[in-house]
C-alpha atoms as a PDB file:
ATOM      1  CA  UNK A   1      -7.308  -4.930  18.931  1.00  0.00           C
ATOM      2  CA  UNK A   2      -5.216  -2.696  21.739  1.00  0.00           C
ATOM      3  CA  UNK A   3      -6.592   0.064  23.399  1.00  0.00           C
ATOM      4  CA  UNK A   4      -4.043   2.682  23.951  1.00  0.00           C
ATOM      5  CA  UNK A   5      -3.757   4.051  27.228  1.00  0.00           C
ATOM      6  CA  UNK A   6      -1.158   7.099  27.530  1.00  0.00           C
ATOM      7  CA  UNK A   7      -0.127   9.274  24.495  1.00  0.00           C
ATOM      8  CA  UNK A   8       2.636   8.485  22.748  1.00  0.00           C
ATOM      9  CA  UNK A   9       4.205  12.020  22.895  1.00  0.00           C
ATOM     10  CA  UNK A  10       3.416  13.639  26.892  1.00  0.00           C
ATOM     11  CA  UNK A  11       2.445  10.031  28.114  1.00  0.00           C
ATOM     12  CA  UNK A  12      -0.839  11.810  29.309  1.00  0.00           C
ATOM     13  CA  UNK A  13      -3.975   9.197  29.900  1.00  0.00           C
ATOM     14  CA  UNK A  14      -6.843  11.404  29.366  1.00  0.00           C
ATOM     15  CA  UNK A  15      -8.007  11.296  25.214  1.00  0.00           C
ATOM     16  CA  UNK A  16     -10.989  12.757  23.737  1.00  0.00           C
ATOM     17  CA  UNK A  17     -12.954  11.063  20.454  1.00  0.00           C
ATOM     18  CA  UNK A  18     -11.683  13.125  17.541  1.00  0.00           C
ATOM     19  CA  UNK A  19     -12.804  11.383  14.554  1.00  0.00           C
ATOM     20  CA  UNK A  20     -13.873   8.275  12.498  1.00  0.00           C
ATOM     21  CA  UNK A  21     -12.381   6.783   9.723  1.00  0.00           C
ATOM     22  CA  UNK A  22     -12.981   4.082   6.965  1.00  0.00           C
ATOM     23  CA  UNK A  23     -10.565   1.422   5.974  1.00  0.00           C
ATOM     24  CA  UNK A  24     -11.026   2.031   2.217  1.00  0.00           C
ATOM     25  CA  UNK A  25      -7.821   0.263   1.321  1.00  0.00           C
ATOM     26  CA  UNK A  26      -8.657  -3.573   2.647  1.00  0.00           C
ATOM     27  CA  UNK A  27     -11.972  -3.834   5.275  1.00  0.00           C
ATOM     28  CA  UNK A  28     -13.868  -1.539   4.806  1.00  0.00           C
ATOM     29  CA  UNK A  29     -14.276  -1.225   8.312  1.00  0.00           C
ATOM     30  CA  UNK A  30     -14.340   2.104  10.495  1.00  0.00           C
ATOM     31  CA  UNK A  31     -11.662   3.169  13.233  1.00  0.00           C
ATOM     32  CA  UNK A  32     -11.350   5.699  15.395  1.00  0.00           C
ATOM     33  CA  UNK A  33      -9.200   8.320  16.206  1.00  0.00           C
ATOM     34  CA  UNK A  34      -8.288  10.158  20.006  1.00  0.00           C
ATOM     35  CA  UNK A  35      -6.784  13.151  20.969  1.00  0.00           C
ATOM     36  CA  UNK A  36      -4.327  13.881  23.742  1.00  0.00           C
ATOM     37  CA  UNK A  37      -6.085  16.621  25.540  1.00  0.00           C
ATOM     38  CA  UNK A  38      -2.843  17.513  26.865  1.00  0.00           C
ATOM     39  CA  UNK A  39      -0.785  17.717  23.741  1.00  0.00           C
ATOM     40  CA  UNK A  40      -3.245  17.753  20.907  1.00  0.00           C
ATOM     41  CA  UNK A  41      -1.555  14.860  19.638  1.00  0.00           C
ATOM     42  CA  UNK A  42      -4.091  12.361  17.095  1.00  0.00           C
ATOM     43  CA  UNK A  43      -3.609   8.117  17.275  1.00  0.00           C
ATOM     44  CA  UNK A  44      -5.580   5.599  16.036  1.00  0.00           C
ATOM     45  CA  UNK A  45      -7.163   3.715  19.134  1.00  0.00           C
ATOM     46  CA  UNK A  46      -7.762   1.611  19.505  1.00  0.00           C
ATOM     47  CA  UNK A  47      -5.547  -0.322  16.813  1.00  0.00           C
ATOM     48  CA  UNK A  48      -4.959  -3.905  15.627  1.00  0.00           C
ATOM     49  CA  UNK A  49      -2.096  -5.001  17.269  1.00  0.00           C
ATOM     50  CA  UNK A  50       1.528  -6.428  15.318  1.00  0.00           C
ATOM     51  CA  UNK A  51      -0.230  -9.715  15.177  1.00  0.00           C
ATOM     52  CA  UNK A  52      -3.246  -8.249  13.672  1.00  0.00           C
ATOM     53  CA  UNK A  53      -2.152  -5.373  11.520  1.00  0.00           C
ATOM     54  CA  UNK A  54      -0.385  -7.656   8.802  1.00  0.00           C
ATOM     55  CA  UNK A  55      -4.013  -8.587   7.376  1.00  0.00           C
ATOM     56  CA  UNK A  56      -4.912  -5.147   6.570  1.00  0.00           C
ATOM     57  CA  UNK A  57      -1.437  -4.267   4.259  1.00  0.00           C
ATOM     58  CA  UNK A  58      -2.781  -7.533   2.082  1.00  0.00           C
ATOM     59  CA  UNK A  59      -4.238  -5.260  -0.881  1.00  0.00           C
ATOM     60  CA  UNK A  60      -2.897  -5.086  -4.332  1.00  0.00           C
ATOM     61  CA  UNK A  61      -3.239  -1.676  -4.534  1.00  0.00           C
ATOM     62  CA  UNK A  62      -0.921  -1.222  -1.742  1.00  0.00           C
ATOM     63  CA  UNK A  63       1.357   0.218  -3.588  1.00  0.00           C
ATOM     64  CA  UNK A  64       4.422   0.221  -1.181  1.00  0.00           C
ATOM     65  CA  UNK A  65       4.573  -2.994  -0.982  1.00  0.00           C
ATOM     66  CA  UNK A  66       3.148  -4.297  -4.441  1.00  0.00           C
ATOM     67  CA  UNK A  67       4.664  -1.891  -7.361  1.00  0.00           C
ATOM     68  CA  UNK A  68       1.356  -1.857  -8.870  1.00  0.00           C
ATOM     69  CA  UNK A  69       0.288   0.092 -11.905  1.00  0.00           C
ATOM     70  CA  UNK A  70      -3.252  -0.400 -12.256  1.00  0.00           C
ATOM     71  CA  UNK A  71      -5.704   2.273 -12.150  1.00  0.00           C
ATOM     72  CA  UNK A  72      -5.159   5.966 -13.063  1.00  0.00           C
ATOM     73  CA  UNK A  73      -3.815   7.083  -9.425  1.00  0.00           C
ATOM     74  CA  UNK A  74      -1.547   4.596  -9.129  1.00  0.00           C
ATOM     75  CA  UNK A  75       0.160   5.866 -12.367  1.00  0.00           C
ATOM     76  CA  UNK A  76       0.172   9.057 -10.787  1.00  0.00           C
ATOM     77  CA  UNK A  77       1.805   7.888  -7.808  1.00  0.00           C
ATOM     78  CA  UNK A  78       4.632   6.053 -10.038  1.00  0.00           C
ATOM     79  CA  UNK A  79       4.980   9.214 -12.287  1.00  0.00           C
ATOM     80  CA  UNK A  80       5.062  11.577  -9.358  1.00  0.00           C
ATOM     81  CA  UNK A  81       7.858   8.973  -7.470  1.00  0.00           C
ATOM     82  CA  UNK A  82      10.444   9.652 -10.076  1.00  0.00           C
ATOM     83  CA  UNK A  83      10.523  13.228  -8.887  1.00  0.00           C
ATOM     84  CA  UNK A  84      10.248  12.629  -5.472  1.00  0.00           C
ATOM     85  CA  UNK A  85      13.168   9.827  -5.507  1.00  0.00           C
ATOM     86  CA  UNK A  86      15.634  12.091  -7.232  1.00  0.00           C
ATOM     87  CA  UNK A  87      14.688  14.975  -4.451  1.00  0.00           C
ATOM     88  CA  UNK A  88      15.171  12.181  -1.998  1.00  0.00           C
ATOM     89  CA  UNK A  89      18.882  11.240  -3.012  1.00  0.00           C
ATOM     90  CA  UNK A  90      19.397  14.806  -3.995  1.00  0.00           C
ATOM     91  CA  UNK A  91      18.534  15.951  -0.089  1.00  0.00           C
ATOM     92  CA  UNK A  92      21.069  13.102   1.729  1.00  0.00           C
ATOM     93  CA  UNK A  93      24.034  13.867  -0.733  1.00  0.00           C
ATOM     94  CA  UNK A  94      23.544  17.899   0.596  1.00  0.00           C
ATOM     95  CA  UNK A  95      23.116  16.424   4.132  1.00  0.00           C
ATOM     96  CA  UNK A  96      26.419  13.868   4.039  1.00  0.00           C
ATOM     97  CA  UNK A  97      29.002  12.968   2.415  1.00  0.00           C
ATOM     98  CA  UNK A  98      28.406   9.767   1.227  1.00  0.00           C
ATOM     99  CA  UNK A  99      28.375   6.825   3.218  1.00  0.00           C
ATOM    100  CA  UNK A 100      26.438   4.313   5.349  1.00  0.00           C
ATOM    101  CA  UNK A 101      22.578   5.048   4.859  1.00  0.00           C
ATOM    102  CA  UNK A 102      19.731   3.092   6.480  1.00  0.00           C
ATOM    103  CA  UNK A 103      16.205   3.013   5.148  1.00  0.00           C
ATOM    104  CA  UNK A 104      13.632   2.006   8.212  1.00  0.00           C
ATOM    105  CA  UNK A 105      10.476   0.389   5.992  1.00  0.00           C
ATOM    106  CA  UNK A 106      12.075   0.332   2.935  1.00  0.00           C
ATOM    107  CA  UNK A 107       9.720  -0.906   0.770  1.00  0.00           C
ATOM    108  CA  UNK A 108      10.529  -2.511  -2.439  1.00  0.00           C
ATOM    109  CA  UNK A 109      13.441  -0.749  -2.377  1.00  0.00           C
ATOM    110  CA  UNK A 110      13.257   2.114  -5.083  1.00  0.00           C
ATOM    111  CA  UNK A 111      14.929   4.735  -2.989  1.00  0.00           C
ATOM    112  CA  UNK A 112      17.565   2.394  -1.620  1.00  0.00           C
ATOM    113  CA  UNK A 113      18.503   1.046  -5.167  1.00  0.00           C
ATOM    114  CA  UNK A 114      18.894   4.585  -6.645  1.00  0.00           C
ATOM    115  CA  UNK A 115      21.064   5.384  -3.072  1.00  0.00           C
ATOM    116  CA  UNK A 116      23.563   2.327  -4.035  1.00  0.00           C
ATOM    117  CA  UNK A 117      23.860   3.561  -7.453  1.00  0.00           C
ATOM    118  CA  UNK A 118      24.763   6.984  -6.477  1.00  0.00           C
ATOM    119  CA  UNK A 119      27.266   5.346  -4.427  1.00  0.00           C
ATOM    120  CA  UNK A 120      26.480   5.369  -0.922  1.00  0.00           C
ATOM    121  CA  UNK A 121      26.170   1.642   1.466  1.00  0.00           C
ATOM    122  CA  UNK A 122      22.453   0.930   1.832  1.00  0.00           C
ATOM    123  CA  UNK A 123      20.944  -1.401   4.595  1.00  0.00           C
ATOM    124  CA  UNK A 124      17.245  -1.562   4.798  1.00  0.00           C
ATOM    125  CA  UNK A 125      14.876  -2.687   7.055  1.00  0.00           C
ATOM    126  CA  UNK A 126      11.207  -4.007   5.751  1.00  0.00           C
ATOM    127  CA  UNK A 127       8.866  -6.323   7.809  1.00  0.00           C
ATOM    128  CA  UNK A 128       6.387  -7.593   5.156  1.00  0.00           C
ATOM    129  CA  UNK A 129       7.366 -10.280   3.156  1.00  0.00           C
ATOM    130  CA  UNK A 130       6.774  -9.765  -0.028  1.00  0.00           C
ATOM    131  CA  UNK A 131       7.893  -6.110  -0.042  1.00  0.00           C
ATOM    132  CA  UNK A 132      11.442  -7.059   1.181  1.00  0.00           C
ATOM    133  CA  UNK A 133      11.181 -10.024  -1.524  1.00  0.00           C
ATOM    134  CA  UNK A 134      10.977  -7.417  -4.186  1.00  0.00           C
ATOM    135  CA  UNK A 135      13.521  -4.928  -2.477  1.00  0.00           C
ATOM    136  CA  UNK A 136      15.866  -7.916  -2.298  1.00  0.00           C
ATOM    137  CA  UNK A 137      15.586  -8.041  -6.147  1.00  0.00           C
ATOM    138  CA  UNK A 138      16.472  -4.566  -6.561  1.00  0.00           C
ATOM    139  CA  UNK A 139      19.394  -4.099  -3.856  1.00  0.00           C
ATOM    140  CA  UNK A 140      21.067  -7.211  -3.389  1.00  0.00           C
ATOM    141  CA  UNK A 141      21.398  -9.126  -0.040  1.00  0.00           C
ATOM    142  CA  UNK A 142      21.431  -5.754   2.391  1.00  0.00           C
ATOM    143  CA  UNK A 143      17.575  -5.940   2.901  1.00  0.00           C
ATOM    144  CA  UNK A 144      16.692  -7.393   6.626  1.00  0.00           C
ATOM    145  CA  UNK A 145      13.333  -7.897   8.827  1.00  0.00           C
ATOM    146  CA  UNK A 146      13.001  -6.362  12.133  1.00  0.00           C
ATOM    147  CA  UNK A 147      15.703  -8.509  13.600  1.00  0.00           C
ATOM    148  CA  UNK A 148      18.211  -6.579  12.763  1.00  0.00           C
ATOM    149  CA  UNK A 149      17.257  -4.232  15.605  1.00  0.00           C
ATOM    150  CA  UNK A 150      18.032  -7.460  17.883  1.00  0.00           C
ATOM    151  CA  UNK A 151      21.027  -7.969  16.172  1.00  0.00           C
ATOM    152  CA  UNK A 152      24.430  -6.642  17.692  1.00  0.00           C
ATOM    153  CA  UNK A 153      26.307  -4.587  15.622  1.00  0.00           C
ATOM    154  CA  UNK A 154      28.860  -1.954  15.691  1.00  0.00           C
ATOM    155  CA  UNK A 155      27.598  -0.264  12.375  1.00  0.00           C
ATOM    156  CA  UNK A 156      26.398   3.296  12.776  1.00  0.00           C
ATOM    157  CA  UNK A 157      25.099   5.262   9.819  1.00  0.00           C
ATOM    158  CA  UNK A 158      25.452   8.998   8.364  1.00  0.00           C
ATOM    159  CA  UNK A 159      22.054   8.681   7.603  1.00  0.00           C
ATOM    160  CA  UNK A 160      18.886   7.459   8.387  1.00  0.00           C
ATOM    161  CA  UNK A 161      15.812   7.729   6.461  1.00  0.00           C
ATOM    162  CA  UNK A 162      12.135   6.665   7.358  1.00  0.00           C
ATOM    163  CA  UNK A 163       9.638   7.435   4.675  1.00  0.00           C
ATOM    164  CA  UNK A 164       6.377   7.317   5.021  1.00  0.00           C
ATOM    165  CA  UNK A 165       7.203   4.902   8.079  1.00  0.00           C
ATOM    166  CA  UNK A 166       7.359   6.354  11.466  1.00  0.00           C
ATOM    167  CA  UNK A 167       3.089   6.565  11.541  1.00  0.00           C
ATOM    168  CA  UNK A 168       2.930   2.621  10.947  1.00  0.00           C
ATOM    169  CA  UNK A 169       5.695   1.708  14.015  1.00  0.00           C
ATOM    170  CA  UNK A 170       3.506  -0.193  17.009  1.00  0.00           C
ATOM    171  CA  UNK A 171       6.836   0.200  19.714  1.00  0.00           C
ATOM    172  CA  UNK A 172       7.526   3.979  18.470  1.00  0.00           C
ATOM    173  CA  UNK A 173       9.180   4.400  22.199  1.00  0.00           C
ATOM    174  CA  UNK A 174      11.744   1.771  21.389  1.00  0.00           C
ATOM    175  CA  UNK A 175      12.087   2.330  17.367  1.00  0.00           C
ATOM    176  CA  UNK A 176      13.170   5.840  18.438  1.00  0.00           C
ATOM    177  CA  UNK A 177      15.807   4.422  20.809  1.00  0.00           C
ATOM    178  CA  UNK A 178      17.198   2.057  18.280  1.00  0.00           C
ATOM    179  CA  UNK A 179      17.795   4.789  15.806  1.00  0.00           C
ATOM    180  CA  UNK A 180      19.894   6.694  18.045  1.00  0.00           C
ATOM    181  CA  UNK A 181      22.009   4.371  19.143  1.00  0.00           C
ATOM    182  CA  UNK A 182      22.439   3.435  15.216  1.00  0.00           C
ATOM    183  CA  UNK A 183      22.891   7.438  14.188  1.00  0.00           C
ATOM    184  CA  UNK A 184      26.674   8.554  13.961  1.00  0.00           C
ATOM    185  CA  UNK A 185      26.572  11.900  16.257  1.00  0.00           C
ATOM    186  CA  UNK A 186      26.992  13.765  14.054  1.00  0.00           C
ATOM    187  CA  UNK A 187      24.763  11.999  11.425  1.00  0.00           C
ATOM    188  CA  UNK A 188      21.071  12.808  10.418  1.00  0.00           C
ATOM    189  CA  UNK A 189      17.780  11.577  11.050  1.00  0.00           C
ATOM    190  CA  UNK A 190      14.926  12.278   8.128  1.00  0.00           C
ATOM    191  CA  UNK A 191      11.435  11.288   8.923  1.00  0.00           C
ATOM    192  CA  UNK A 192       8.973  12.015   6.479  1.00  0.00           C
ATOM    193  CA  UNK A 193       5.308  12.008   7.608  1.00  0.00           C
ATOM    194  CA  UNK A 194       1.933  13.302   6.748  1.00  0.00           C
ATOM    195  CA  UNK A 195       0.636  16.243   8.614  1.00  0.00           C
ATOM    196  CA  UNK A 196      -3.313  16.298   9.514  1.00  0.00           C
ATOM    197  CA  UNK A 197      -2.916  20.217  10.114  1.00  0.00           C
ATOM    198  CA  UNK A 198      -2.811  20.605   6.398  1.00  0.00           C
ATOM    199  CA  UNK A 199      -5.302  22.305   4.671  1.00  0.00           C
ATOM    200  CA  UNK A 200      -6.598  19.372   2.629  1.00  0.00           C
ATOM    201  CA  UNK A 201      -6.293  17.166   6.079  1.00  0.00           C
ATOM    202  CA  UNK A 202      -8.985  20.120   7.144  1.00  0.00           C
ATOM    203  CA  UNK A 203     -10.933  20.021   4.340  1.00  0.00           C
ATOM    204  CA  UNK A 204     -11.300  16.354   3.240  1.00  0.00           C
ATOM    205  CA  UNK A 205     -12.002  15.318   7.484  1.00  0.00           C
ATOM    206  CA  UNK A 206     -12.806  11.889   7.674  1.00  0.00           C
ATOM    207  CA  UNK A 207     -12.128  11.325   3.992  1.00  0.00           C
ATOM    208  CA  UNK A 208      -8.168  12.368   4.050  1.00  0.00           C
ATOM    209  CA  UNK A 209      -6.432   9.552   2.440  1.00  0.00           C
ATOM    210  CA  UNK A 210      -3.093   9.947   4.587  1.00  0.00           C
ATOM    211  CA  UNK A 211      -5.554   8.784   8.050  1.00  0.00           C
ATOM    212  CA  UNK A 212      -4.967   5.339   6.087  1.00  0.00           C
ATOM    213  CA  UNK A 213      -6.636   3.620   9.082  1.00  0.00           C
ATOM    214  CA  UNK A 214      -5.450   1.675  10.494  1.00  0.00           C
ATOM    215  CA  UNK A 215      -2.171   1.179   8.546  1.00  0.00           C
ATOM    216  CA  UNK A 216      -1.581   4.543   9.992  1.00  0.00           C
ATOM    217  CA  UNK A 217      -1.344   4.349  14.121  1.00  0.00           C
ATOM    218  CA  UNK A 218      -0.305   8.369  14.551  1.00  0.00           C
ATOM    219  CA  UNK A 219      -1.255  11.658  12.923  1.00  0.00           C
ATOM    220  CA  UNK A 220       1.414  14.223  13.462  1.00  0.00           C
ATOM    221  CA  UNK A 221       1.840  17.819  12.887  1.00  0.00           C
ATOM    222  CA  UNK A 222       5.460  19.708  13.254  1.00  0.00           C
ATOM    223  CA  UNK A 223       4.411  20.262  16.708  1.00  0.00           C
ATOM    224  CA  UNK A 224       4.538  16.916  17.367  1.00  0.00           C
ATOM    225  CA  UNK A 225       7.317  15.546  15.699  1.00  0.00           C
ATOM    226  CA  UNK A 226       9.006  17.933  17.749  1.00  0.00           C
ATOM    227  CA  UNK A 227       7.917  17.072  21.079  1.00  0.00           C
ATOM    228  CA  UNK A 228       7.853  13.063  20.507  1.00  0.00           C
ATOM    229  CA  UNK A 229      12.022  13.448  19.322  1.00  0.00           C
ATOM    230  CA  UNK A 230      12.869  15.898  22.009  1.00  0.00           C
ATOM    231  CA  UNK A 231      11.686  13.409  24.739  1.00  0.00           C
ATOM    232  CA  UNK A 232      14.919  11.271  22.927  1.00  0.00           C
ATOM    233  CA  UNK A 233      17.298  14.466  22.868  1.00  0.00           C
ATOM    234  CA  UNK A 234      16.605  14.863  19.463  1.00  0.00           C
ATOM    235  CA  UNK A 235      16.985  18.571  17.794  1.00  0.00           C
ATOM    236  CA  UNK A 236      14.455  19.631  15.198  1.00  0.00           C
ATOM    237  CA  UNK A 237      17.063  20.977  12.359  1.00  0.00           C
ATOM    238  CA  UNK A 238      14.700  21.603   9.211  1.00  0.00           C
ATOM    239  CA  UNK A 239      11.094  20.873   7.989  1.00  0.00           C
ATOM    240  CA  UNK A 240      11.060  20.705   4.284  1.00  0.00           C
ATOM    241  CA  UNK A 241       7.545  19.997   1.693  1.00  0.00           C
ATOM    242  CA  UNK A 242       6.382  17.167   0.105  1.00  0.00           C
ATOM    243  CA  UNK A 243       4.506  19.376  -2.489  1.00  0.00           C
ATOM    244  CA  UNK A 244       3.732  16.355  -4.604  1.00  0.00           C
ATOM    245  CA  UNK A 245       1.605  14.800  -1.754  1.00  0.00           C
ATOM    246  CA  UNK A 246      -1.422  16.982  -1.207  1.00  0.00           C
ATOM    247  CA  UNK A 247      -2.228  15.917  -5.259  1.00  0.00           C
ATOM    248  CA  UNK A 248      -1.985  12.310  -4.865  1.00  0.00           C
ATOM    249  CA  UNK A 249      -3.982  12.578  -0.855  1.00  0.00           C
ATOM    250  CA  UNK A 250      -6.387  14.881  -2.226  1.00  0.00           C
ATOM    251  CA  UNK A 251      -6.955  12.390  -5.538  1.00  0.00           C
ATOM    252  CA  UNK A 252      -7.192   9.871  -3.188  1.00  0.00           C
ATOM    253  CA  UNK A 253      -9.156  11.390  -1.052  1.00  0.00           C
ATOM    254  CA  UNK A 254     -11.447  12.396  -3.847  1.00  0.00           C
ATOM    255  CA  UNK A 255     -12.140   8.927  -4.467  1.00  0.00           C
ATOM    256  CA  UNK A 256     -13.160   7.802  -1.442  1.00  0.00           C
ATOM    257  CA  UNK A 257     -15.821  10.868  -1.299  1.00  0.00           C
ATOM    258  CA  UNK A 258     -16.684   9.797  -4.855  1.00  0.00           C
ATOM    259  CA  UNK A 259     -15.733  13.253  -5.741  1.00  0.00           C
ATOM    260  CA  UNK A 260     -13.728  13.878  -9.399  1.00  0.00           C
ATOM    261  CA  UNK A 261     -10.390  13.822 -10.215  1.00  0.00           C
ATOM    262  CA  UNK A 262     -10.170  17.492 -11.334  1.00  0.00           C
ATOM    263  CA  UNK A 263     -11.567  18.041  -7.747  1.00  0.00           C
ATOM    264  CA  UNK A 264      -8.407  16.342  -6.558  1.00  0.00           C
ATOM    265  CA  UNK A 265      -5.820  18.261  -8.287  1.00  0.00           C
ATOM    266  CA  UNK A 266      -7.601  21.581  -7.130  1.00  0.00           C
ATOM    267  CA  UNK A 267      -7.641  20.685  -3.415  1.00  0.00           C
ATOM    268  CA  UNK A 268      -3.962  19.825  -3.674  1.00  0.00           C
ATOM    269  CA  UNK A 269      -3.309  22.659  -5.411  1.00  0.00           C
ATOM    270  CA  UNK A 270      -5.216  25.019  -2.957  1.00  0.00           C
ATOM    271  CA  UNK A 271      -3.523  23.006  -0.352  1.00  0.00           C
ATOM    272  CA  UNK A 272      -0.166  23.845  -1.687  1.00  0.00           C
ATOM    273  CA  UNK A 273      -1.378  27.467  -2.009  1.00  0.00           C
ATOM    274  CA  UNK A 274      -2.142  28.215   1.390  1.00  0.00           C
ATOM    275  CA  UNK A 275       0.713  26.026   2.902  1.00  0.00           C
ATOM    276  CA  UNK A 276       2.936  28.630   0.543  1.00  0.00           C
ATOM    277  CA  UNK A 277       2.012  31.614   3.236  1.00  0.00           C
ATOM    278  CA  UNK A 278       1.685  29.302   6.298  1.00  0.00           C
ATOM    279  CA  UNK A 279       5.071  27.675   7.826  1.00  0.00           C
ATOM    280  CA  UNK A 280       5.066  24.015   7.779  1.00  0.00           C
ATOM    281  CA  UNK A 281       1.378  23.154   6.808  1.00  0.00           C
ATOM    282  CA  UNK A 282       2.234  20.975   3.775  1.00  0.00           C
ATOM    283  CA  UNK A 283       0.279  17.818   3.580  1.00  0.00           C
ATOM    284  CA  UNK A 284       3.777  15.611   3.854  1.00  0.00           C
ATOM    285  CA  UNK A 285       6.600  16.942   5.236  1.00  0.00           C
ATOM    286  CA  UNK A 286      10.092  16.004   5.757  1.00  0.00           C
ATOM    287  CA  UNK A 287      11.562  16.479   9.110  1.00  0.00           C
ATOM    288  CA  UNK A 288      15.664  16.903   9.624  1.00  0.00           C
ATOM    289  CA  UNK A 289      16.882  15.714  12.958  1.00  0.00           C
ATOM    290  CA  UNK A 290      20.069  15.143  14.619  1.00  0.00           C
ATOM    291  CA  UNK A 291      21.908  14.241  18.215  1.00  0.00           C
ATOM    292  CA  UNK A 292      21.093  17.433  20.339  1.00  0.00           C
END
């Protein structure tokens, strides 16, 4: 385990205890969370470090990394993916005309393959094995591990995309840097990410699936996505929903409470509801950057 000692956004050193959390994918065990009390902003800390944290992605209900079917929310989450991949492909083809793209954590490669297909040149980046084994399968031989970032290249790409990724990234300092230097300037960053301002994040506390301790190292609202990229003279263009995410969390989430299902799909749906007549309170949201 690492103890973190300044926040990753303001690089202030004094935290207070915020909350407690229980590995329900893999341990079991509980983690806790700080808070800058500078910026507000929420880590995990202290965390496994990239040594550790492999052990605790070795579930096969991981679904990122597994493809699995089994059990009724992980059809939901397979069901609700068709959507959210067309939406996906849909948004970069309005961002860009079509070229390079780069997909940070890529997964088994479902959003990549459907990329190459549309007609764009995919690279992607995955660090666990058997993910990028899979990803391979569906993509061909542009799948890499975190060398690439060591590697020299010239490449620079229209597009970058981190899903779900930019919470799980130990060296977020030096991730960030990479990426520019691999953005076109005049290309576009997306980062997807929960937010734990959301209304479910509020309501389900210590239960809200998307702390996914300790998987999960930050917890970041639009406030902070915007400070943490400007430090890298990044511009904040757009912040777009994820509407499908606060019903799979809040399912989720449900679980772990040993609430219902129907409880689940109300949550997300209040959640949904309020976020409608509050800016940027979604319980995933996408985030549209470029070069300042």
């Amino acid at each position: 385990m690492e103890q973190i000692n300044q926040c990753p956004v303001c690089q202030n050193n004094q935290f207070s205890p915020y909350i407690s959390c229980v590995d329900y994918t893999v341990s079991n065990q509980s983690f806790s969370l700080s808070k800058c009390k500078s910026c507000s902003f929420v880590f995990t800390n202290p965390r496994p470090n990239k040594d550790e944290i492999g052990a605790y992605y070795k579930a096969e209900n991981y679904i990122s990394h597994t493809e699995t079917k089994s059990g009724l929310v992980n059809q939901i989450y397979h069901i609700a993916r068709k959507f959210t991949l067309k939406n996906k492909l849909n948004l970069i083809n309005k961002l860009s005309q079509k070229g390079a793209l780069l997909d940070i954590g890529c997964g088994t490669g479902s959003f990549l393959n459907i990329a190459q297909k549309n007609g764009w040149k995919v690279n992607g980046v995955e660090p666990d094995t058997m993910a990028r084994e899979l990803a391979l399968k569906h993509c061909g031989n542009v799948i890499f591990d975190e060398s690439f970032f060591q590697n020299e290249t010239n490449t620079q790409f229209e597009v970058i995309t981190l899903w779900h990724v930019l919470e799980h990234i130990h060296e977020l300092e030096l991730r960030i840097k990479q990426i520019k230097k691999l953005l076109k300037p005049s290309g576009r960053l997306i980062v997807a990410v929960p937010n734990c301002s959301s209304g479910d994040a509020q309501h389900y506390k210590q239960y809200w699936a998307a702390y996914d301790v300790p998987r999960h190292l930050y917890h970041f609202t639009p406030k902070d996505i915007q400070n943490l990229f400007q430090n890298f003279d990044f511009q904040l263009e757009t912040i777009l929903p994820m509407k499908l995410d606060a019903f799979y969390v809040s399912i989720l989430s449900e679980k772990y409470k040993k609430g219902s299902f129907i409880s689940g799909v109300f949550y997300g749906l209040l959640s949904n509801i309020r976020a409608a007549s509050k800016k940027h309170t979604y319980s995933s949201q996408i985030y549209i950057l470029k070069h300042n």
